[in-house]
C-alpha atoms as a PDB file:
ATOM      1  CA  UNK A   1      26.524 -30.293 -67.598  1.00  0.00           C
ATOM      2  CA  UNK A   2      29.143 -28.703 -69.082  1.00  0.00           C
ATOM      3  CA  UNK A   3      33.115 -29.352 -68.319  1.00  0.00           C
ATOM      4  CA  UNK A   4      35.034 -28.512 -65.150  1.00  0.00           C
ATOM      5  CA  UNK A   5      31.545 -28.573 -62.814  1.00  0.00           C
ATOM      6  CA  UNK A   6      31.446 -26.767 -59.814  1.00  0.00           C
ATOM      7  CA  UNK A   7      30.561 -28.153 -56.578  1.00  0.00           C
ATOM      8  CA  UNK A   8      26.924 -26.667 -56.621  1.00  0.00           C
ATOM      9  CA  UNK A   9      26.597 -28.385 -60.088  1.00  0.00           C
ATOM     10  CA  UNK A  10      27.367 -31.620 -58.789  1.00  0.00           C
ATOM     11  CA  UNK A  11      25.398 -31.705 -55.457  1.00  0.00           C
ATOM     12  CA  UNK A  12      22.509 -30.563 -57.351  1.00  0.00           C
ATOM     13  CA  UNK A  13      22.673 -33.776 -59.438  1.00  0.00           C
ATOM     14  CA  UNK A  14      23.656 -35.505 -56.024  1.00  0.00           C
ATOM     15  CA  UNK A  15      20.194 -34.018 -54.484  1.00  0.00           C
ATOM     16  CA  UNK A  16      17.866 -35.030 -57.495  1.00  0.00           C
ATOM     17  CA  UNK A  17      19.392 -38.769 -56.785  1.00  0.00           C
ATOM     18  CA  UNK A  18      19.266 -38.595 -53.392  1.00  0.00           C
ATOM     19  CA  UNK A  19      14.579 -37.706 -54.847  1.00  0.00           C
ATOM     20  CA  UNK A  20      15.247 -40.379 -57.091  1.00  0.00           C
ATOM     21  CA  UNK A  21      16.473 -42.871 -54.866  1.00  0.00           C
ATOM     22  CA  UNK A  22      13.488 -42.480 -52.027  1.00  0.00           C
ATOM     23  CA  UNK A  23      10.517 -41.957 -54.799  1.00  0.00           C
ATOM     24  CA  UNK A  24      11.229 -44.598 -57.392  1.00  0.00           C
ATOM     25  CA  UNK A  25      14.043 -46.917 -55.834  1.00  0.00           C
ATOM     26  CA  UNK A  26      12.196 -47.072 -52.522  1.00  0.00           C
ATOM     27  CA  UNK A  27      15.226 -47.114 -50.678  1.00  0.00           C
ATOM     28  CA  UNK A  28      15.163 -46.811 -46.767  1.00  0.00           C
ATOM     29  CA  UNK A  29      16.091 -43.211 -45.249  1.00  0.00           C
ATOM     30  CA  UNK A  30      19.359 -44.450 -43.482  1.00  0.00           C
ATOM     31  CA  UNK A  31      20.799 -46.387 -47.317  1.00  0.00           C
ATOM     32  CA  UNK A  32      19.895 -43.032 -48.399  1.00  0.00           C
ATOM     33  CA  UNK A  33      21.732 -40.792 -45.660  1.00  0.00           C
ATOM     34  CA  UNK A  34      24.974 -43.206 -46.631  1.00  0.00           C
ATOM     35  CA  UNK A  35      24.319 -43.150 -50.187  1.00  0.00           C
ATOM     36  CA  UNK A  36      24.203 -39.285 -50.074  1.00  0.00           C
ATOM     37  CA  UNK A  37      27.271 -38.356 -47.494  1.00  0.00           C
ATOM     38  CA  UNK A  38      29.457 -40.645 -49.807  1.00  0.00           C
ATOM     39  CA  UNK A  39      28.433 -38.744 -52.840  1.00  0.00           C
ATOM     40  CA  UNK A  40      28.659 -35.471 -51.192  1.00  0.00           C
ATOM     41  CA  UNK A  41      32.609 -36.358 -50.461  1.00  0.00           C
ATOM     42  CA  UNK A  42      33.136 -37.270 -54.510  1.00  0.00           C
ATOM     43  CA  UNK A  43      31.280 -34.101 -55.504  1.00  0.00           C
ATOM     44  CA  UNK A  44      33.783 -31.822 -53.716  1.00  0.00           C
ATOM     45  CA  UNK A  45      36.337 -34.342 -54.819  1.00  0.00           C
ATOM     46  CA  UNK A  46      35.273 -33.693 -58.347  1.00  0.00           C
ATOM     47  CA  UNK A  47      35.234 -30.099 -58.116  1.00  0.00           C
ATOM     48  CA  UNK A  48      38.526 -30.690 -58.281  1.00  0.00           C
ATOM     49  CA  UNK A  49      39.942 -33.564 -59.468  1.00  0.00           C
ATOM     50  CA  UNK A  50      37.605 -34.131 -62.583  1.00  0.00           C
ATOM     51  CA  UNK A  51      38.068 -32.080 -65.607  1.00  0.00           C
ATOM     52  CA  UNK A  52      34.410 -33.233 -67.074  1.00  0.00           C
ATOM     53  CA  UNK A  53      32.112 -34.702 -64.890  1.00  0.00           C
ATOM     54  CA  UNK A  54      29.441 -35.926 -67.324  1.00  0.00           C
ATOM     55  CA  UNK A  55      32.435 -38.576 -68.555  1.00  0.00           C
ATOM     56  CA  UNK A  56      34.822 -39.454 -65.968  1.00  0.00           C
ATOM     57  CA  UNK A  57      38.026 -41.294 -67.132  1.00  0.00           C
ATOM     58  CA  UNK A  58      40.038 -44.125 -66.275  1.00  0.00           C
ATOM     59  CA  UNK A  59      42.994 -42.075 -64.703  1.00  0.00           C
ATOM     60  CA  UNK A  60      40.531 -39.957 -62.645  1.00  0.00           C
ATOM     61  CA  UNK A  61      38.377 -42.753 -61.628  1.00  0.00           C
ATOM     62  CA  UNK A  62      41.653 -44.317 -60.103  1.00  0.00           C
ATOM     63  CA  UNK A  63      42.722 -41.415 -58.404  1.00  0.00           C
ATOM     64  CA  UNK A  64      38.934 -41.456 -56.610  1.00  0.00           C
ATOM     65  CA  UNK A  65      40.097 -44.762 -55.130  1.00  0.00           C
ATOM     66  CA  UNK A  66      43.369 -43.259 -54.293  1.00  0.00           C
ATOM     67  CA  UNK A  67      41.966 -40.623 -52.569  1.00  0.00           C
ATOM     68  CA  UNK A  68      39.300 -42.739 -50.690  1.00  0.00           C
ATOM     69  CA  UNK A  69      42.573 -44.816 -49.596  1.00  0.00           C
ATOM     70  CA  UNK A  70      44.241 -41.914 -48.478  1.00  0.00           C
ATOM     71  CA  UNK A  71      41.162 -40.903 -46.008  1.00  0.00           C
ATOM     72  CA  UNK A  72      41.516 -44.347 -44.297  1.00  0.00           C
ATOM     73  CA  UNK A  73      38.387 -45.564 -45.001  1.00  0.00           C
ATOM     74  CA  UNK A  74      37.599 -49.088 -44.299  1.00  0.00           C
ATOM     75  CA  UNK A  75      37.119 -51.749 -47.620  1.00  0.00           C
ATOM     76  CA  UNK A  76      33.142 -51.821 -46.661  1.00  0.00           C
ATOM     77  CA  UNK A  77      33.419 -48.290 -47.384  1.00  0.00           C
ATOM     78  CA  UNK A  78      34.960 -47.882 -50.139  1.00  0.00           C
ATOM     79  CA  UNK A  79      32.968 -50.422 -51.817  1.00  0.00           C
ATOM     80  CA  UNK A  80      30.098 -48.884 -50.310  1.00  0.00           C
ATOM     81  CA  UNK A  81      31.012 -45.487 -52.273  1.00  0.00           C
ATOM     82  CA  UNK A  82      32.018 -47.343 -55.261  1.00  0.00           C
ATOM     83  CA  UNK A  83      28.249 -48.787 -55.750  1.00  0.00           C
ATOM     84  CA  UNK A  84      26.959 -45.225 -54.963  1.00  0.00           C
ATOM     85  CA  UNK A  85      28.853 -43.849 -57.642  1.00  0.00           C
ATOM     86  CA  UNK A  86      27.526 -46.300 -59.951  1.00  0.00           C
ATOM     87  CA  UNK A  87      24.220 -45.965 -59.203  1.00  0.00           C
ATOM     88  CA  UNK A  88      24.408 -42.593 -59.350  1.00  0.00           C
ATOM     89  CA  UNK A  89      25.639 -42.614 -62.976  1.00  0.00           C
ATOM     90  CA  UNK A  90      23.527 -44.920 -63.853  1.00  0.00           C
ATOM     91  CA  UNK A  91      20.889 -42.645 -62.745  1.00  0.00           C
ATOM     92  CA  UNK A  92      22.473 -39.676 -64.470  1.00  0.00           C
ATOM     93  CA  UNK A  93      22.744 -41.724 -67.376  1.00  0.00           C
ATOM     94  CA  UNK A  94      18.859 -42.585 -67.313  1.00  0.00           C
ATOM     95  CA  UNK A  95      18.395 -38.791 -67.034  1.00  0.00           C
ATOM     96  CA  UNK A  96      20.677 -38.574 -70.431  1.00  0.00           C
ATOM     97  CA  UNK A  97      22.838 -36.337 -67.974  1.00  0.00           C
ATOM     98  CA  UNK A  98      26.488 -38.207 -68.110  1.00  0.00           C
ATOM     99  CA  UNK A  99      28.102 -41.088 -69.425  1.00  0.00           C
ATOM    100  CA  UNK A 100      28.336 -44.046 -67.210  1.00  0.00           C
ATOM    101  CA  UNK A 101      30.763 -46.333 -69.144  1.00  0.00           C
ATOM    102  CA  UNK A 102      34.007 -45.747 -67.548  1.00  0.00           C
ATOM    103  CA  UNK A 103      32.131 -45.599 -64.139  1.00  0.00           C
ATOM    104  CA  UNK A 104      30.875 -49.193 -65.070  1.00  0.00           C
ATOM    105  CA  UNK A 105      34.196 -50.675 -65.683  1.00  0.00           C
ATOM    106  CA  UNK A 106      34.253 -50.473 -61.569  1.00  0.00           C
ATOM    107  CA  UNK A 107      34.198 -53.466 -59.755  1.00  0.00           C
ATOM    108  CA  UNK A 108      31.049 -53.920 -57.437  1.00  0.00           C
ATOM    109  CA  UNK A 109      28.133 -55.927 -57.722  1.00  0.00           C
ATOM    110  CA  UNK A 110      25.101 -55.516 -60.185  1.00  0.00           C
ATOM    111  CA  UNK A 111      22.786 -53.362 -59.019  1.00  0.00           C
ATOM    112  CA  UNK A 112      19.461 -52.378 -59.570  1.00  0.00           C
ATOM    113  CA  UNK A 113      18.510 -53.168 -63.170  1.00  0.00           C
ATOM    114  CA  UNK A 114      15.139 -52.985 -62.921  1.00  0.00           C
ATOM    115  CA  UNK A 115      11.850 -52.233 -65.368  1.00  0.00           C
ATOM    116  CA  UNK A 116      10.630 -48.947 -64.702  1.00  0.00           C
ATOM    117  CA  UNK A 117       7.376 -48.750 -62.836  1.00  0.00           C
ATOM    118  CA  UNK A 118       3.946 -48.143 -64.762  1.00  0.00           C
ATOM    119  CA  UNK A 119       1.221 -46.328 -64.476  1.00  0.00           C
ATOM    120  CA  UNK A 120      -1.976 -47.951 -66.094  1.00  0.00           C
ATOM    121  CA  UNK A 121      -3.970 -45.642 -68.488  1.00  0.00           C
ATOM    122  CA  UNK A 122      -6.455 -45.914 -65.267  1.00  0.00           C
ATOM    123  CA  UNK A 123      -4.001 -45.153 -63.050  1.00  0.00           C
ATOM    124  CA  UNK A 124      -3.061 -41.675 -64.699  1.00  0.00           C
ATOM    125  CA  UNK A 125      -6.571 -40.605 -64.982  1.00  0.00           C
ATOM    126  CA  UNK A 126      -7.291 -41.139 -61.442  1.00  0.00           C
ATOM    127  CA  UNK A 127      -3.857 -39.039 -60.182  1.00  0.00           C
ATOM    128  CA  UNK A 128      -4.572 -36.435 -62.509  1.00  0.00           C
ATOM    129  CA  UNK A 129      -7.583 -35.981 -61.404  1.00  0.00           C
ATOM    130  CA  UNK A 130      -6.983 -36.071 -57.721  1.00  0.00           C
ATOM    131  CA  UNK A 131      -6.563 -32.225 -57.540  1.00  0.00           C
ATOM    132  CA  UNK A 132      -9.968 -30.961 -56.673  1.00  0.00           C
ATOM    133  CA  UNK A 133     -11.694 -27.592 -56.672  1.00  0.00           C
ATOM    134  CA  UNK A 134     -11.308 -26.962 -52.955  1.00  0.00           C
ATOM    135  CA  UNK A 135      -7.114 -27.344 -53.382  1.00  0.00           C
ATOM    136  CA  UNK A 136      -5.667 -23.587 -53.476  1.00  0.00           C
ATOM    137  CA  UNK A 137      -3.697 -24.165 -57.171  1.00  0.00           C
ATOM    138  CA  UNK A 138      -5.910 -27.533 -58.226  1.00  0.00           C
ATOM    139  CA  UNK A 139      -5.864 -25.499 -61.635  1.00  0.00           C
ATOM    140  CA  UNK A 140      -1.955 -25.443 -61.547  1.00  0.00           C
ATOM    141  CA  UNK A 141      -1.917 -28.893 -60.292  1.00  0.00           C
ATOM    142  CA  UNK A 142      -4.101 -30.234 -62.526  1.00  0.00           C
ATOM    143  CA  UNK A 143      -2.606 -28.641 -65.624  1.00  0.00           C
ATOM    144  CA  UNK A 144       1.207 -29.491 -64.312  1.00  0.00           C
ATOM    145  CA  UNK A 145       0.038 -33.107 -64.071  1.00  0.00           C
ATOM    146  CA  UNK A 146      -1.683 -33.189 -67.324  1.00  0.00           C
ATOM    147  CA  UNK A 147       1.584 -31.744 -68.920  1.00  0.00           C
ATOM    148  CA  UNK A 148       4.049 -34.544 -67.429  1.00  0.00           C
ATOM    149  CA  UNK A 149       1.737 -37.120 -68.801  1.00  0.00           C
ATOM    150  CA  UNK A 150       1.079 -35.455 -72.332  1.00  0.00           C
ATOM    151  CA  UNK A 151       4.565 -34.730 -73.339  1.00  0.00           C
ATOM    152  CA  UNK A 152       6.715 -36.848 -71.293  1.00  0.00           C
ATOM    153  CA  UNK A 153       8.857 -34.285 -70.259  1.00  0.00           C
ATOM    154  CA  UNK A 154      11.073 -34.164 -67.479  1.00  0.00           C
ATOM    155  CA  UNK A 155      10.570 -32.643 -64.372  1.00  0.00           C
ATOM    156  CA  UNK A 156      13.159 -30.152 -65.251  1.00  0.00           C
ATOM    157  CA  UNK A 157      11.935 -29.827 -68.801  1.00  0.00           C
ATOM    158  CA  UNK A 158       8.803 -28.898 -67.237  1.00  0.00           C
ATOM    159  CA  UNK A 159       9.702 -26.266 -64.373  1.00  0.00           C
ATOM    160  CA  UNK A 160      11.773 -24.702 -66.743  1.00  0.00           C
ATOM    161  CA  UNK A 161       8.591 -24.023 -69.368  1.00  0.00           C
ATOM    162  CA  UNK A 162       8.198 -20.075 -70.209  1.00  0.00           C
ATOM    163  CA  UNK A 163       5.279 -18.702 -71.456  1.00  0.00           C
ATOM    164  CA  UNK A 164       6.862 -18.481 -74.724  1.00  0.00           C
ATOM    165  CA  UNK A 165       7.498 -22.130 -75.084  1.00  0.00           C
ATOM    166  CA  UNK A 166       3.692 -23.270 -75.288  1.00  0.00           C
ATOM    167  CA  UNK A 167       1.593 -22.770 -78.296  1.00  0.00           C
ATOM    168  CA  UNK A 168      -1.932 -23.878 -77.390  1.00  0.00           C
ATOM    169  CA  UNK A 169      -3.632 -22.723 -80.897  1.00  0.00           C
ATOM    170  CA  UNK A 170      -1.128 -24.828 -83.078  1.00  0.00           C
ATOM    171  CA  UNK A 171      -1.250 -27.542 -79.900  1.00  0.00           C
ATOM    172  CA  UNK A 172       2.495 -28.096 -79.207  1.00  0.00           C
ATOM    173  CA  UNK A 173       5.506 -26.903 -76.429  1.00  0.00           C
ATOM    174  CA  UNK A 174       8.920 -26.447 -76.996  1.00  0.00           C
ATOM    175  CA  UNK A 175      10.882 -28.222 -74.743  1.00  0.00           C
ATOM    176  CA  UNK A 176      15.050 -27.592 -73.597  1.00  0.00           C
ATOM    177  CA  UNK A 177      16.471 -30.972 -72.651  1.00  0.00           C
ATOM    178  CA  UNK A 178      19.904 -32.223 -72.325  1.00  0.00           C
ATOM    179  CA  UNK A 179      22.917 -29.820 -73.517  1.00  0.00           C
ATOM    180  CA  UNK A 180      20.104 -26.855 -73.994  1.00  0.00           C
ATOM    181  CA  UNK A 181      18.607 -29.112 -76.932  1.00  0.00           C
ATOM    182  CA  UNK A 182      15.497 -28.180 -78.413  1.00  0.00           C
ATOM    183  CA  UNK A 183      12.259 -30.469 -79.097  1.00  0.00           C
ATOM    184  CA  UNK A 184       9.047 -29.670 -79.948  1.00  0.00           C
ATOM    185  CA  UNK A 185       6.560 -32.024 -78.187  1.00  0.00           C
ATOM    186  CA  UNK A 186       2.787 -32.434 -79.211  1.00  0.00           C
ATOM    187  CA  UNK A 187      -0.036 -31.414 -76.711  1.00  0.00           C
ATOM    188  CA  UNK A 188      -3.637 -33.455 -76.757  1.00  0.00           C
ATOM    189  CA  UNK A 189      -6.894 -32.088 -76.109  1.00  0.00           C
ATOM    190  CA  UNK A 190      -7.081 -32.731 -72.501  1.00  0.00           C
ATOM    191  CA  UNK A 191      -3.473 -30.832 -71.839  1.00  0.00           C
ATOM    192  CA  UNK A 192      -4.645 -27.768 -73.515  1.00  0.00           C
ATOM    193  CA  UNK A 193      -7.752 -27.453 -72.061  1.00  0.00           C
ATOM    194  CA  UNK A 194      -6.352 -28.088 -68.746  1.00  0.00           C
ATOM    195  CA  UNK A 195      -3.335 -25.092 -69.325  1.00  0.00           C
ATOM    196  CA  UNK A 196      -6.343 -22.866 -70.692  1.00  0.00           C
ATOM    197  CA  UNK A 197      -7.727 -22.934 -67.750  1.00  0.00           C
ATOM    198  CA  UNK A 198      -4.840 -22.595 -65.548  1.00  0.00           C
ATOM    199  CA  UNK A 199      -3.405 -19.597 -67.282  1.00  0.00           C
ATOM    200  CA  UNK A 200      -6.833 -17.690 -67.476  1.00  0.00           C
ATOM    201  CA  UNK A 201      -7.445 -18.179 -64.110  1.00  0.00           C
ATOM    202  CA  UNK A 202      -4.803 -18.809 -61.394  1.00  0.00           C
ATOM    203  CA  UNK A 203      -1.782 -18.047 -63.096  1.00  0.00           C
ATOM    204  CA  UNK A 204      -2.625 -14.213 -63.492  1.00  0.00           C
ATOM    205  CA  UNK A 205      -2.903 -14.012 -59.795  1.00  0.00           C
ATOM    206  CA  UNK A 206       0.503 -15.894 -58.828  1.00  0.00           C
ATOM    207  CA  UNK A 207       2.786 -13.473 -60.710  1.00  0.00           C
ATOM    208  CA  UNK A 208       3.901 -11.530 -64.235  1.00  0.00           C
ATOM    209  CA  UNK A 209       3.080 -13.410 -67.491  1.00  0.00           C
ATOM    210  CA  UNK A 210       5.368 -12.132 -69.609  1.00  0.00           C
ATOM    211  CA  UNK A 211       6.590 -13.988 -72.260  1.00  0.00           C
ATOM    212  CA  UNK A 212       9.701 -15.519 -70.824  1.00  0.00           C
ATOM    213  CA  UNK A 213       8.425 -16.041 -67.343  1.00  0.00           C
ATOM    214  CA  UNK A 214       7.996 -19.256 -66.274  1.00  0.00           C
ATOM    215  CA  UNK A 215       4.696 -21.424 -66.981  1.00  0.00           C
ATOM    216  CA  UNK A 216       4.462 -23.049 -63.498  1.00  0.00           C
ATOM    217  CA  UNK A 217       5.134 -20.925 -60.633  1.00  0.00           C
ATOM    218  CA  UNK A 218       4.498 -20.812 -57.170  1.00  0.00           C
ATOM    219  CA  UNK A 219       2.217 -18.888 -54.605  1.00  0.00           C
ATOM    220  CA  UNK A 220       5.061 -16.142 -54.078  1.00  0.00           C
ATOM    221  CA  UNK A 221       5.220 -15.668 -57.945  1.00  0.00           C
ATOM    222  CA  UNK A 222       9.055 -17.463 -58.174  1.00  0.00           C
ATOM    223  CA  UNK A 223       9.674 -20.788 -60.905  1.00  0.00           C
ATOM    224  CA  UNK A 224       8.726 -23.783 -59.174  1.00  0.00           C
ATOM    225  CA  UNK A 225      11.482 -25.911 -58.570  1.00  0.00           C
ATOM    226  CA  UNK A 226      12.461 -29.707 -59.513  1.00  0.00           C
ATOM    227  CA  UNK A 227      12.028 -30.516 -55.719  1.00  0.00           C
ATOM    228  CA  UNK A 228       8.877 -28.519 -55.275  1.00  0.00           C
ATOM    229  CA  UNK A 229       7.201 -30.176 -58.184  1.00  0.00           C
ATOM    230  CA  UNK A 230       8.038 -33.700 -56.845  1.00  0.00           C
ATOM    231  CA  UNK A 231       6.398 -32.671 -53.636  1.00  0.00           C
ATOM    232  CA  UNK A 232       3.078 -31.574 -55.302  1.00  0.00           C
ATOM    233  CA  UNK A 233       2.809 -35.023 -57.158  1.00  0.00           C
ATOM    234  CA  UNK A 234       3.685 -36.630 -54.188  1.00  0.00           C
ATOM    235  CA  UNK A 235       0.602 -35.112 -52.430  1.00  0.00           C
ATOM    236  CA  UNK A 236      -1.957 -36.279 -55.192  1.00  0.00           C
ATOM    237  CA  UNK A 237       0.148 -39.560 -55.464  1.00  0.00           C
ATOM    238  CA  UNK A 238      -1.118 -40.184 -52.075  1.00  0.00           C
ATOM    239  CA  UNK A 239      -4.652 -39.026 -52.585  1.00  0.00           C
ATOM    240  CA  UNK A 240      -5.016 -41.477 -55.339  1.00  0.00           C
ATOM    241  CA  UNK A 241      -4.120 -43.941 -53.666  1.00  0.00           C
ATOM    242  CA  UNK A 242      -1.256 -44.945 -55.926  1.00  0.00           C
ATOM    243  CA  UNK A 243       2.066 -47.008 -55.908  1.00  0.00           C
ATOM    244  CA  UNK A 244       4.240 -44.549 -52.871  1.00  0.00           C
ATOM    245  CA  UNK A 245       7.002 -45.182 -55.745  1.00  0.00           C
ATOM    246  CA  UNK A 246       5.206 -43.069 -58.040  1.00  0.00           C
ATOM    247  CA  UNK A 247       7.043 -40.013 -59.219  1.00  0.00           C
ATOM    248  CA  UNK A 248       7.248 -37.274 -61.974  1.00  0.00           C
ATOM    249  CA  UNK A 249       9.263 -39.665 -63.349  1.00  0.00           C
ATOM    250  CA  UNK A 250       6.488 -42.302 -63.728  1.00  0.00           C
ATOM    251  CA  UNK A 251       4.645 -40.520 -66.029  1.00  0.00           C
ATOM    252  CA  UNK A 252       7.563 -39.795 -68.032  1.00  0.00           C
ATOM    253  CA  UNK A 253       7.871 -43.835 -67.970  1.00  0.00           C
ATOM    254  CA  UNK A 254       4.076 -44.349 -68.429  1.00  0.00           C
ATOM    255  CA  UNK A 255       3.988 -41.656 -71.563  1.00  0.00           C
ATOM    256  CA  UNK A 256       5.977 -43.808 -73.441  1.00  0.00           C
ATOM    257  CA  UNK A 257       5.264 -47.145 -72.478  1.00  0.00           C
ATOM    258  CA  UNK A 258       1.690 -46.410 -73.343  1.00  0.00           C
ATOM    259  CA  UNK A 259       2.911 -44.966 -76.881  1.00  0.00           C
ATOM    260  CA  UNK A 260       4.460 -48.335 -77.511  1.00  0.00           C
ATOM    261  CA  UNK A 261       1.721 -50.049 -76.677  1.00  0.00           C
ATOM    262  CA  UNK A 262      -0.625 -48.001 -78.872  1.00  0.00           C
ATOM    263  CA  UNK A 263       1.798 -48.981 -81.866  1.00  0.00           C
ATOM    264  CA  UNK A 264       3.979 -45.832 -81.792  1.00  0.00           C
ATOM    265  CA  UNK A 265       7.248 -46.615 -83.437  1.00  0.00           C
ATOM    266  CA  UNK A 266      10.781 -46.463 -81.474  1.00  0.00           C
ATOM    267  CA  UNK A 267      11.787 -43.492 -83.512  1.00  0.00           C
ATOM    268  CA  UNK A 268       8.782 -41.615 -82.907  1.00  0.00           C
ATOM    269  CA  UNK A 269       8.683 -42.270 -79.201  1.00  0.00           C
ATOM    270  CA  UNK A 270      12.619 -41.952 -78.836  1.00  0.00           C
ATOM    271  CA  UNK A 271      12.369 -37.844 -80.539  1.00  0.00           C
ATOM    272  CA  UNK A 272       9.504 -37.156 -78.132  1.00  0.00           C
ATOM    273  CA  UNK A 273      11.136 -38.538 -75.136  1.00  0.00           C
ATOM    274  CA  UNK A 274      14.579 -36.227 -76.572  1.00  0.00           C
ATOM    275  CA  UNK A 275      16.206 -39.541 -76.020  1.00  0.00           C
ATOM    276  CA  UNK A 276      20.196 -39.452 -77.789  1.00  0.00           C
ATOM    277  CA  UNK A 277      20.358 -42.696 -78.042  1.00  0.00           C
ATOM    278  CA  UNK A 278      17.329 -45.108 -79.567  1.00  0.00           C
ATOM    279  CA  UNK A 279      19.048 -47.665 -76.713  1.00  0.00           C
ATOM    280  CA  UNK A 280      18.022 -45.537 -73.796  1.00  0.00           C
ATOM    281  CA  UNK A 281      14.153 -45.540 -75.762  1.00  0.00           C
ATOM    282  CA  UNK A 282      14.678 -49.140 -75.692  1.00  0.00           C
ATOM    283  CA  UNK A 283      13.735 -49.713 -72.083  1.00  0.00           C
ATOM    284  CA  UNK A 284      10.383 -49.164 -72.992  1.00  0.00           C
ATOM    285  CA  UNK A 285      10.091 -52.315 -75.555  1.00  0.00           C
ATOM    286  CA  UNK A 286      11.018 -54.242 -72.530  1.00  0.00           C
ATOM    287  CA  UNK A 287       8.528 -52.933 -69.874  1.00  0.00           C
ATOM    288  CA  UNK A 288       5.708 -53.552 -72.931  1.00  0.00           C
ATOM    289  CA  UNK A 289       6.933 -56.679 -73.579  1.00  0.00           C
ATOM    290  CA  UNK A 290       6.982 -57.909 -69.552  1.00  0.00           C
ATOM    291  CA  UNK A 291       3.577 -56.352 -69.670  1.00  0.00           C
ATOM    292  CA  UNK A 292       2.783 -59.001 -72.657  1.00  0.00           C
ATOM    293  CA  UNK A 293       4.382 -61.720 -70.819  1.00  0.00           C
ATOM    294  CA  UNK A 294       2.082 -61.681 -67.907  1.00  0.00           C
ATOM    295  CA  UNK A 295      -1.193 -61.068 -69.914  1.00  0.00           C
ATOM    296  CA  UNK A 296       0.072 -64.011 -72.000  1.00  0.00           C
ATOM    297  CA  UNK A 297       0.716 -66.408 -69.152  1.00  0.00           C
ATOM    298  CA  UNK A 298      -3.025 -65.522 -67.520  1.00  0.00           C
ATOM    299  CA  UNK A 299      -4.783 -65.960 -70.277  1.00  0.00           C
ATOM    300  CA  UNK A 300      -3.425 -68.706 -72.755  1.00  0.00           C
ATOM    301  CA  UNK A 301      -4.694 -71.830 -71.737  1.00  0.00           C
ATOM    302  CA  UNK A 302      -0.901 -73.650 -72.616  1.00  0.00           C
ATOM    303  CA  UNK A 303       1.611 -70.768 -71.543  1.00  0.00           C
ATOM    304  CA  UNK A 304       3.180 -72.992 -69.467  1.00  0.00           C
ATOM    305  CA  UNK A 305       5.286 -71.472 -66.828  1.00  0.00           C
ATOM    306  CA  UNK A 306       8.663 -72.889 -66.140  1.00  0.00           C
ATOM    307  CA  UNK A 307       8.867 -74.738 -62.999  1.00  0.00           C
ATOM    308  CA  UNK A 308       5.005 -74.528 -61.899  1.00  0.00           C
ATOM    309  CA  UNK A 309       2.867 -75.435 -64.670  1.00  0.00           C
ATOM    310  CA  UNK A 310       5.172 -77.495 -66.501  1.00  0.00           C
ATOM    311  CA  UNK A 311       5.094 -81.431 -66.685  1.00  0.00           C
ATOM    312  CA  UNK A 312       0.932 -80.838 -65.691  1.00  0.00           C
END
């Protein structure tokens, strides 16, 4: 996001969290309500009062509080926005979308650091095959969930696909992430076939395939959007009979926990994911090795567990 963000900008980040929050955080639809109205007021504060959102400073950060003084709201409030600002950079900051570390000097409790959720290789097959010939766009659907899984892209990164960006012959996408960067991401048998078929049959009959027009559109011919997307996994999340929890996102999790656990390096998996930072990519080591953990602890005979088994 570049500097001096408009309000739009902001409550557009504000409305993916708000997705974020009820999809992966599970979060009741009241916590969310709150979470949402007191972002709403710092996004038209920061309209303002913020000369570049992605990195808040010090001196603005104070003024925040100032202001949220000033409105006479109560000290349950004002902590209450405090620890929706945080998690809200910290969820920006997941999304490699801001910098949270001036937003983390904040006092409030510790919130929410939590392993990603999973999807089993067993798991994935069975959502992305829930779309079935009798669903109006299961070819869309089925290709647009065999993308997310295959490249790990975002859900933006994927919505925002043209025509131009995939390159089925030499079996690779190019990808825009963060700051308009450019990756190229590699595409497995089962993603190409998939888009094949989409594009030869449905997609000629939702809209104009030129070469910059979007891969994934809807039934009015028009991009579909971030929110849209979430709502057509959600549908085949349920069919599946999968985790609620499970998002876009998930696969984006589940693509590179499952390289990991293959014996993909961090590097490799860290350039696919368009990760800046190999400690973002990091995560990951830590979801395989809870994974290891647990298979450990069921299945070696003396992997005593603290507390229980110990002193047998």
């Amino acid at each position: 996001m570049a500097a001096s963000a408009t309000y739009q900008e902001i409550a557009s980040e504000v409305t993916a969290f708000r997705h974020y929050m009820k999809a992966e955080r599970g979060m009741s639809d009241n916590t969310i309500e709150a979470y949402g109205r007191d972002l709403d007021r710092f996004a038209l504060w920061a309209a303002q009062g913020v000369r570049k959102f992605e990195k808040p400073t010090l001196t603005e950060l104070a003024s925040y509080l100032q202001f949220l003084n000033e409105e006479k709201l109560a000290p349950p409030s004002i902590a209450r926005n405090l620890i929706a600002l945080k998690m809200f950079y910290r969820f920006l900051k997941l999304e490699e979308r801001a910098d949270a570390s001036t937003v983390e000097l904040l006092h409030s409790p510790t919130l929410w650091e939590r392993i990603p959720q999973v999807l089993s290789p067993r798991q994935v097959e069975q959502l992305i095959l829930a779309p079935v010939a009798g669903d109006r766009f299961f070819l869309r659907d089925r290709a647009l969930l065999e993308i997310l899984y295959a490249t790990g892209c975002r859900a933006s990164e994927v919505v925002n696909l043209k025509l131009n960006d995939v390159h089925l012959d030499s079996a690779f996408c190019k990808c825009q992430g963060k700051g308009s960067k450019e990756r190229i991401v590699p595409l497995g048998r089962s993603a190409i076939q998939a888009l094949k078929c989409y594009l030869a049959t449905d997609r000629p009959n939702l809209g104009p395939s030129n070469q910059n027009d979007p891969v994934f559109i809807s039934r009015g011919g028009k991009k579909l959007s971030r929110e849209m997307l979430w709502v057509i996994v959600k549908k085949y999340v349920v069919r599946a009979g999968l985790h609620p929890d499970t998002s876009p996102h998930t696969l984006r999790h589940s693509f590179a926990t499952h390289l990991l656990s293959g014996g993909a390096d961090l590097r490799t998996v860290q350039e696919l994911l368009g990760h800046a930072s190999i400690n973002t990519t990091q995560l990951y080591t830590h979801v395989d090795h809870e994974r290891l953990r647990k298979i450990h602890q069921q299945f070696h005979r003396r992997a005593a567990r603290p507390g229980k088994d110990a002193g047998k």
